[in-house]
Protein backbone atom coordinates (compact mmCIF):
# COMPACT_ATOMS: atom_id res chain seq x y z
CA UNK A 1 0.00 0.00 0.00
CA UNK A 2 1.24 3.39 -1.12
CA UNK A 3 0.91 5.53 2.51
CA UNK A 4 0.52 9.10 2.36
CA UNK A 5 3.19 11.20 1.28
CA UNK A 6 3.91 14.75 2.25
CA UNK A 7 4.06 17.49 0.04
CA UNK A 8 7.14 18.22 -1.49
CA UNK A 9 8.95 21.32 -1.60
CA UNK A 10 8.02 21.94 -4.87
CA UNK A 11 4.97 21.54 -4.95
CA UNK A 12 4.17 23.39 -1.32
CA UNK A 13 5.81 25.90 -3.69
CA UNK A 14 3.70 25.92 -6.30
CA UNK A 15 0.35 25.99 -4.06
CA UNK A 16 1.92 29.43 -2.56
CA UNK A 17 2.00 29.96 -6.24
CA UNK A 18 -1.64 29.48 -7.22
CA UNK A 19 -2.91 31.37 -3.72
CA UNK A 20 -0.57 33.91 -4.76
CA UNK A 21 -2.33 34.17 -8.66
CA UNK A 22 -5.53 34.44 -7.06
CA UNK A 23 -4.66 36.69 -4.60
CA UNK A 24 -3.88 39.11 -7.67
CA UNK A 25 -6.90 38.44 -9.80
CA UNK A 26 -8.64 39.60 -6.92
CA UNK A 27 -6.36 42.73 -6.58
CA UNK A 28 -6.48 43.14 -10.38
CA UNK A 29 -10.37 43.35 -10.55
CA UNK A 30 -10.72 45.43 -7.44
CA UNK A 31 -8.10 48.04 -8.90
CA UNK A 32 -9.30 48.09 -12.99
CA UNK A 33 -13.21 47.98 -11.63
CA UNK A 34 -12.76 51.56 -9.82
CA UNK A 35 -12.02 54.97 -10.95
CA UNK A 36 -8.72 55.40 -12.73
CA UNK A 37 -6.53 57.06 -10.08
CA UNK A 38 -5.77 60.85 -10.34
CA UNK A 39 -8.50 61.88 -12.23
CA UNK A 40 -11.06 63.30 -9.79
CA UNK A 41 -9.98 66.55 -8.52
CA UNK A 42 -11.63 69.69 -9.78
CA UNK A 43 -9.23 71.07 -12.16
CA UNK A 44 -9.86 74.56 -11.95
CA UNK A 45 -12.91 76.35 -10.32
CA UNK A 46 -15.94 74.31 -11.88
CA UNK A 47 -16.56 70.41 -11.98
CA UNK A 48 -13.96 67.47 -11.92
CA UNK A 49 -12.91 66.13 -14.90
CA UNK A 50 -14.52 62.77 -16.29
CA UNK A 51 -13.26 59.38 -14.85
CA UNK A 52 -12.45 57.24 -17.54
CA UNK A 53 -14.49 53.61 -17.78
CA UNK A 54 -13.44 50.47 -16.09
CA UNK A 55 -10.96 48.18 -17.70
CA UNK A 56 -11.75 44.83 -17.58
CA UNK A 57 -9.87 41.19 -16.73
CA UNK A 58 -11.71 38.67 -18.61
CA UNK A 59 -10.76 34.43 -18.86
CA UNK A 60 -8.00 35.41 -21.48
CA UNK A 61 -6.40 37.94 -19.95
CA UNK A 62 -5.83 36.07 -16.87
CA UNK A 63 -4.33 32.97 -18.79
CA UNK A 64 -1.70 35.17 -20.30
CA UNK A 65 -1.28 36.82 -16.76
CA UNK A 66 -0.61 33.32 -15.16
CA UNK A 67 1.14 31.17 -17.93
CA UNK A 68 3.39 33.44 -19.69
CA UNK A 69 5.49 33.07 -17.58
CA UNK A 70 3.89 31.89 -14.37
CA UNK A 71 6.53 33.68 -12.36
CA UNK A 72 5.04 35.88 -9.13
CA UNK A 73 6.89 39.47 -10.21
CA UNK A 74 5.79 38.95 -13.93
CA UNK A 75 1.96 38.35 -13.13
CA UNK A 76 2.68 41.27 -10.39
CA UNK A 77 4.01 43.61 -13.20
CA UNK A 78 1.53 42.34 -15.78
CA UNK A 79 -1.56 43.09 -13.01
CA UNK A 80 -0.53 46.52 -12.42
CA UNK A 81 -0.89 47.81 -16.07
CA UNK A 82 -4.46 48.45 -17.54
CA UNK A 83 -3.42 50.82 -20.05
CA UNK A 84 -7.46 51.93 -21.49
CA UNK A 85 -8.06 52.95 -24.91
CA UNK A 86 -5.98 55.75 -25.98
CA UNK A 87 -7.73 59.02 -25.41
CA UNK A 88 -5.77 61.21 -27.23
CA UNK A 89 -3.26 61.56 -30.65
CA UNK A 90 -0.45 64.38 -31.15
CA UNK A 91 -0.59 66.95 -34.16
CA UNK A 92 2.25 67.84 -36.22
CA UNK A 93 2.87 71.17 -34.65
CA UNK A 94 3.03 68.84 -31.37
CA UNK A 95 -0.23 69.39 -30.12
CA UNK A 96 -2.17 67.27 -27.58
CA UNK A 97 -5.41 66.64 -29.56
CA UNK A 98 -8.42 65.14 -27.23
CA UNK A 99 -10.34 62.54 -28.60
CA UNK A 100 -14.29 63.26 -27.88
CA UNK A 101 -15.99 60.71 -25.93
CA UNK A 102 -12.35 59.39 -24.21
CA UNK A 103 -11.89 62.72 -22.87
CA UNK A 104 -12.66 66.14 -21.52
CA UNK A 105 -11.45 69.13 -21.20
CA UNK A 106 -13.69 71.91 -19.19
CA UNK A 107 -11.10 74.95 -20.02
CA UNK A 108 -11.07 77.72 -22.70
CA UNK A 109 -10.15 75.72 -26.29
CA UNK A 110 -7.70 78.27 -26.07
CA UNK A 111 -5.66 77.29 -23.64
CA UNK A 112 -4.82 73.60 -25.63
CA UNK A 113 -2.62 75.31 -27.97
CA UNK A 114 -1.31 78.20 -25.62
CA UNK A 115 -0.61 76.41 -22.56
CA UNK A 116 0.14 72.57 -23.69
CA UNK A 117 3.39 71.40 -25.65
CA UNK A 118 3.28 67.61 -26.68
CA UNK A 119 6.96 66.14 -26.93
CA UNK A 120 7.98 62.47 -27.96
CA UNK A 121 10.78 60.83 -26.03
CA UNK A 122 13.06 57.91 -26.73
CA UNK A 123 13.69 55.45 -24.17
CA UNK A 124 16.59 53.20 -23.17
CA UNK A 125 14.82 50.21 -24.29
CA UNK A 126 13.95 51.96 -27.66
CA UNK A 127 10.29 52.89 -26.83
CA UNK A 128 8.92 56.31 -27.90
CA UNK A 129 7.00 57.97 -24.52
CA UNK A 130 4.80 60.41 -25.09
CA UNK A 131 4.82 63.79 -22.76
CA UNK A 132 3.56 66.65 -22.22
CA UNK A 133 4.12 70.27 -20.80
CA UNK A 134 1.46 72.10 -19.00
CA UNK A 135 2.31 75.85 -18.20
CA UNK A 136 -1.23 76.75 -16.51
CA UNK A 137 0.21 79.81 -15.24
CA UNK A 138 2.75 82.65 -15.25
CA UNK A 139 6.26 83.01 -13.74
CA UNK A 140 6.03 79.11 -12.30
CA UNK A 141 9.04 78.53 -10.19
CA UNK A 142 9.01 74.46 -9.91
CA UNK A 143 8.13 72.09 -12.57
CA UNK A 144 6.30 68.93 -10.88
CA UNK A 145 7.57 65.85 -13.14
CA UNK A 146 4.18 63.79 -12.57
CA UNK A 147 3.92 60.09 -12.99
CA UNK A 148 -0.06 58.93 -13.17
CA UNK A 149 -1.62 56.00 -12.03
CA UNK A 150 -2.21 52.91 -13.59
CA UNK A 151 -5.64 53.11 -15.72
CA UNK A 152 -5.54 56.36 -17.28
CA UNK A 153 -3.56 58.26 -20.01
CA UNK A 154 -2.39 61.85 -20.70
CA UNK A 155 -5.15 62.34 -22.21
CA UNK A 156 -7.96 61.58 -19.70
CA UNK A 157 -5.22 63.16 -16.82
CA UNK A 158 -4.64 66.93 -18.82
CA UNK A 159 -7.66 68.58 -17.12
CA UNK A 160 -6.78 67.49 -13.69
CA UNK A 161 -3.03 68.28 -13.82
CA UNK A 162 -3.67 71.80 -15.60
CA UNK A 163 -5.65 72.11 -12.18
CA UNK A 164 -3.15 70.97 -10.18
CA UNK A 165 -0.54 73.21 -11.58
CA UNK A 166 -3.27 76.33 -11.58
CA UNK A 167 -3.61 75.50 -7.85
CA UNK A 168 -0.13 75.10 -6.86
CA UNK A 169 1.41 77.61 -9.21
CA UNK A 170 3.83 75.11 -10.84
CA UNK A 171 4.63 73.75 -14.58
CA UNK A 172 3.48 70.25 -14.34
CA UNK A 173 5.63 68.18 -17.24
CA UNK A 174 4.02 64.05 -17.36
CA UNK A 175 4.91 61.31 -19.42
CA UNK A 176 2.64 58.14 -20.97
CA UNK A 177 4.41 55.05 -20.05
CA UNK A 178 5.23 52.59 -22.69
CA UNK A 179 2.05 50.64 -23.62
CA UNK A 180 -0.19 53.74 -22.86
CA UNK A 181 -1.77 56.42 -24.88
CA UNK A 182 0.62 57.05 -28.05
CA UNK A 183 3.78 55.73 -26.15
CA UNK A 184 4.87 52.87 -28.09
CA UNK A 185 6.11 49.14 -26.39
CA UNK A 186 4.44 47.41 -23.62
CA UNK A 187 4.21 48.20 -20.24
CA UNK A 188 6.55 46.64 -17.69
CA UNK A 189 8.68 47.13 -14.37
CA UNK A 190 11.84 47.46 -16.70
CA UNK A 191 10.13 49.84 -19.03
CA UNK A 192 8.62 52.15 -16.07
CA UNK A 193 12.17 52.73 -14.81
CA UNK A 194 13.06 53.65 -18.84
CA UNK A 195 10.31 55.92 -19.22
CA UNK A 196 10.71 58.09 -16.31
CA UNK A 197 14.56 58.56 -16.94
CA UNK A 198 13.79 58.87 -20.59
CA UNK A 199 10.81 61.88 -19.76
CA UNK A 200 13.48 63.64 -17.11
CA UNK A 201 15.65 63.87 -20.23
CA UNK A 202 13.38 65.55 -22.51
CA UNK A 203 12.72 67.94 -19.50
CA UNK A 204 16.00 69.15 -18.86
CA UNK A 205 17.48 69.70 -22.20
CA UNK A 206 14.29 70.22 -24.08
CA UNK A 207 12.68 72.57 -21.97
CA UNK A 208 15.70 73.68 -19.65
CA UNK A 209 14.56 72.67 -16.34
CA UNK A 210 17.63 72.20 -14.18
CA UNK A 211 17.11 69.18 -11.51
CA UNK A 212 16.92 71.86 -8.50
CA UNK A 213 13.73 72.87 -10.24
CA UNK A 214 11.88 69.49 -10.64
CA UNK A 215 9.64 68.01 -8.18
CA UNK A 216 8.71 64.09 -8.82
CA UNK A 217 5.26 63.15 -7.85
CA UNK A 218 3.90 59.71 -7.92
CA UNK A 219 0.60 58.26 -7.74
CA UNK A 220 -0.20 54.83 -6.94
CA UNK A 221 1.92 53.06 -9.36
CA UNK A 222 3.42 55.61 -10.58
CA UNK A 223 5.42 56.43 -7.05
CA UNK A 224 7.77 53.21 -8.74
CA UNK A 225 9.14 55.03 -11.00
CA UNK A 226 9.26 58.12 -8.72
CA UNK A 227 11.14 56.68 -6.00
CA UNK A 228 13.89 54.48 -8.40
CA UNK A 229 14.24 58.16 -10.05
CA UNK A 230 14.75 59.94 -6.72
CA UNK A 231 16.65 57.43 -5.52
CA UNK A 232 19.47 58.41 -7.93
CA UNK A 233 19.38 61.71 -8.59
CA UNK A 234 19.07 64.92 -6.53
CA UNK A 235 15.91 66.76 -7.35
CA UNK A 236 14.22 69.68 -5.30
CA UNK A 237 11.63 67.31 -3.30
CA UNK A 238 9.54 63.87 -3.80
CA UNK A 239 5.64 63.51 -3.46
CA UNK A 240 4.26 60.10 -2.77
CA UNK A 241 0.66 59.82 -3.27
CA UNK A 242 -0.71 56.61 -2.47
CA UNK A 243 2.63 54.32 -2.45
CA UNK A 244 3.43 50.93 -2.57
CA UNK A 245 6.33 49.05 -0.79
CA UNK A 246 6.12 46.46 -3.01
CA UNK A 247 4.43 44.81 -5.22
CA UNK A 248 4.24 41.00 -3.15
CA UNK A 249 3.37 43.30 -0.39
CA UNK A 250 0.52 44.37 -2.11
CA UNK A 251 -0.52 41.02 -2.64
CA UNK A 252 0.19 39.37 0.75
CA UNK A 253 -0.58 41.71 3.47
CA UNK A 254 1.62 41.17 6.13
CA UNK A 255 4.81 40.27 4.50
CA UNK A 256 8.41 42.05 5.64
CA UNK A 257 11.14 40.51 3.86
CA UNK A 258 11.35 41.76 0.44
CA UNK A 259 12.39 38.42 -1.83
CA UNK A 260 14.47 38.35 -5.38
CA UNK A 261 11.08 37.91 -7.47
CA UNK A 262 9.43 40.73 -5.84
CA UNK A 263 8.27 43.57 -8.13
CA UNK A 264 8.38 47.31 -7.33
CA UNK A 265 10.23 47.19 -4.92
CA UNK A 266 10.25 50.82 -3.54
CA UNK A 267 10.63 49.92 0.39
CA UNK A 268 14.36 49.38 -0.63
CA UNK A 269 14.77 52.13 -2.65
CA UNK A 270 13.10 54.75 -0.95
CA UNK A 271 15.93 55.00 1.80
CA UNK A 272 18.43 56.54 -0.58
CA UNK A 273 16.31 59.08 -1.44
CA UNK A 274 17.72 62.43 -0.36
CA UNK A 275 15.37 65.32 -1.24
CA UNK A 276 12.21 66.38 1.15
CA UNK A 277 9.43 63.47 0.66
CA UNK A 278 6.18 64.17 1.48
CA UNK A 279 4.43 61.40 1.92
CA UNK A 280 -0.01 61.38 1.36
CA UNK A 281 -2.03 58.41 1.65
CA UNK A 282 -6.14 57.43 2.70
CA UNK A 283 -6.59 55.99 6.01
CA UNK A 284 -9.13 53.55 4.12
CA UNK A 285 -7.11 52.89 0.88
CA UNK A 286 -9.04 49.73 -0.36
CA UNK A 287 -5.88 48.99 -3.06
CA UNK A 288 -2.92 49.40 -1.55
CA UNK A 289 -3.31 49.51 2.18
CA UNK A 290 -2.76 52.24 4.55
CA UNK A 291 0.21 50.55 6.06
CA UNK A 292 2.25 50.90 3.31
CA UNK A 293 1.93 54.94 2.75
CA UNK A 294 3.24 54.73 6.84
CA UNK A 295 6.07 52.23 6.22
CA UNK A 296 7.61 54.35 3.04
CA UNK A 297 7.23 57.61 5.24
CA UNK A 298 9.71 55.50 7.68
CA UNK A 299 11.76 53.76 5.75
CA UNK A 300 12.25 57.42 3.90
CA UNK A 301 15.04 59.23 6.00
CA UNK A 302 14.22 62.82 3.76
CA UNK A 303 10.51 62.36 4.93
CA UNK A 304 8.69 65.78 6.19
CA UNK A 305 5.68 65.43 7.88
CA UNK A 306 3.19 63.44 5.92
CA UNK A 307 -0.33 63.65 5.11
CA UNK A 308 -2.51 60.96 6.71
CA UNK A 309 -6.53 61.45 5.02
CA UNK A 310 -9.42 60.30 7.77
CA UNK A 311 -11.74 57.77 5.78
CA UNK A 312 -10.06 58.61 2.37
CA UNK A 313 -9.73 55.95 -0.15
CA UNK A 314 -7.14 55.36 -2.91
CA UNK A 315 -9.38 57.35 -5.74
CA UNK A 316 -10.25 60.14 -3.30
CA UNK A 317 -7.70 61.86 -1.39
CA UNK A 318 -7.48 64.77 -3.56
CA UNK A 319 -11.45 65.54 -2.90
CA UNK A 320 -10.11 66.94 0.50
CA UNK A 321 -9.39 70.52 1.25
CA UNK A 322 -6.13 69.12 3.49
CA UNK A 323 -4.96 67.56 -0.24
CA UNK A 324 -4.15 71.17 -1.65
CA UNK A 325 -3.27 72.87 1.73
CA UNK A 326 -0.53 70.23 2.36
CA UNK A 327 0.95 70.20 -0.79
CA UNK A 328 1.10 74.05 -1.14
CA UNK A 329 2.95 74.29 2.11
CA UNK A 330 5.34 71.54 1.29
CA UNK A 331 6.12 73.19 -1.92
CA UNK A 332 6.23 77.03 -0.51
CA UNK A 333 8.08 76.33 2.55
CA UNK A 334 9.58 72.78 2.68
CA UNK A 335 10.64 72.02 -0.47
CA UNK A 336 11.57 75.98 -2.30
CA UNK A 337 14.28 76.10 1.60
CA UNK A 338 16.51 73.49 0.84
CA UNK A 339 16.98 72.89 -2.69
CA UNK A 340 17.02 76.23 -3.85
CA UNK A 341 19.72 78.74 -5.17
CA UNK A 342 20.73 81.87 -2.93
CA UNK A 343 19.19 84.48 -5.05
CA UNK A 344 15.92 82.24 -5.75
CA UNK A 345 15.61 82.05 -1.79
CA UNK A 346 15.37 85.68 -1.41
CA UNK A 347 12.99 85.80 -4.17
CA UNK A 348 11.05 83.01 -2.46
CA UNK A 349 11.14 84.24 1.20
CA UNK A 350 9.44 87.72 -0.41
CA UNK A 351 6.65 85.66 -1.90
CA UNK A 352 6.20 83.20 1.00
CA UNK A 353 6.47 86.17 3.47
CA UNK A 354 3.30 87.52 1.25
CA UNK A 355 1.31 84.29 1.26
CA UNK A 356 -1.84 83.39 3.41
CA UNK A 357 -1.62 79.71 2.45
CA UNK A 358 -1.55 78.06 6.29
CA UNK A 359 0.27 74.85 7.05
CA UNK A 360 -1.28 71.72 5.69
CA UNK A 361 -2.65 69.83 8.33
CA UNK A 362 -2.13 65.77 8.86
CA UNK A 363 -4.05 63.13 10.96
């Protein structure tokens, strides 16, 4: 008689495998049936700009996800990507032309040819990224180098970062990542890394933004390539909206050690970031939990005080007047006193000694 034998290695392996996949088709419809991240905030005065509709996983998507190849970081780096239908197309004169139905954009017409400059860059890894420039306003004195989330393009994102540089008074400068919008390629960890370094390019020699000028902010997924980028280079500051430690993190809650097939891996990056990090996440983040906005804002030895949202979720932190206040403070008083030149400090102090924007608050 054949008695009962106890699972091997392997194959205790391979269950932790399968729990794993599920695990992430789980996280995968949960994060493509919501809003697309970073598209809800009112833009200017008036209503929010549109949400984009839900991607979909359907049967074949998820056998590609798990067979090809059934490795945990490539089904966690295939998961976070649901590039949607590309909302948008560039001109010849290198404008960003909306297309109707996939997009919106509440502003004066006007300001699409006046304020918006469509560039094309070339990546590492030979992908072409789209980008764009928005100058919402006059005399900016920091350029934010934005990096979206992970179901929306340029496109569907324009209104609400021409808002977000109207509010804050800053150039914001963003990027499509390879797969999405008119970038061309696929999206992946490697390429993420590639387009962000690829977009910081374009910015300093096409536009002339020197790196004391650029603030990096990242949403959701797109803190990755925000921390790997601010992990190497010296910029003015680093916001972190939403963050992940990692991408097996996101999967199993509760794990500490970060393991060679992990993806994302930001918890291990995020300590050799130098510049002031301001850190924002939702108390009730249903995506990526709570826990892991507090662990980067440790793990971050540049961290200022962060911004902690009561009952906010991952789609929603920017509906809350703390959202703005914080992020104008950080960028008036935390970030403009320590990566600044002399004679841009003086010029600074005078403005900030002239401002009535209070202290963003944190809970």
């Amino acid at each position: 008689m054949i008695g009962h034998r106890e699972p091997t290695f392997l194959s205790r392996n391979w269950l932790r495998l399968l729990i794993f996949q599920l695990r992430l088709a789980l996280r995968a419809y949960q994060m493509s049936s919501g809003a697309p991240s970073g598209s809800s905030m009112s833009s200017t005065p008036g209503s929010p700009p549109p949400r984009a509709g839900p991607n979909s996983v359907s049967f074949k998507d998820l056998c590609c996800l798990f067979c090809c190849p059934p490795f945990p970081s490539s089904i966690v780096s295939k998961l976070a990507f649901m590039p949607p239908e590309a909302s948008y197309s560039i001109s010849e004169d290198n404008k960003l032309v909306l297309i109707e139905g996939r997009a919106a954009w509440p502003h004066d017409n006007a300001f699409l040819n006046t304020c918006i400059e469509m560039r094309v860059a070339r990546t590492r890894r030979r992908n072409r990224v789209a980008c764009i420039m928005i100058r919402p306003v006059q005399d900016a004195h920091f350029t934010l180098l934005f990096s979206h989330g992970n179901a929306v393009d340029l496109g569907q994102m324009s209104s609400f970062l021409y808002g977000l540089g109207f509010h804050l008074h800053c150039n914001v400068f963003s990027y499509d990542y390879s797969g999405y919008g008119c970038s061309t390629g696929k999206a992946s960890e490697k390429n993420l890394y590639a387009d962000i370094a690829a977009a910081f390019e374009v910015l300093k020699t096409e536009f002339g933004v020197p790196k004391e000028k650029i603030i990096l902010y990242g949403q959701s997924i797109g803190t990755v390539p925000s921390v790997d980028l601010a992990s190497r280079e010296d910029l003015a500051a680093l916001i972190l909206h939403s963050p992940l430690m990692s991408g097996m993190r996101v999967a199993f809650p509760g794990t500490t050690t970060t393991w060679c097939c992990d993806a994302f891996p930001s918890i291990e990056k995020v300590p050799r970031v130098k510049c002031p990090t301001l850190v924002i996440h939702g108390t009730d983040d249903e995506v990526i939990d709570f826990s892991h906005g507090v662990s980067i804002y440790e793990r971050c030895p540049a961290s200022v005080e962060p911004l902690w949202v009561p009952g906010a979720g991952h789609n929603d932190v920017e509906l809350h007047a703390a959202y703005l206040e914080r992020l104008r403070s950080f960028i008036d008083l935390e970030a403009s006193a320590v990566r600044v030149t002399a004679p841009i400090t003086v010029a600074m102090t005078t403005n900030n000694a002239n401002s009535t924007v209070s202290n963003g608050t944190s809970a």
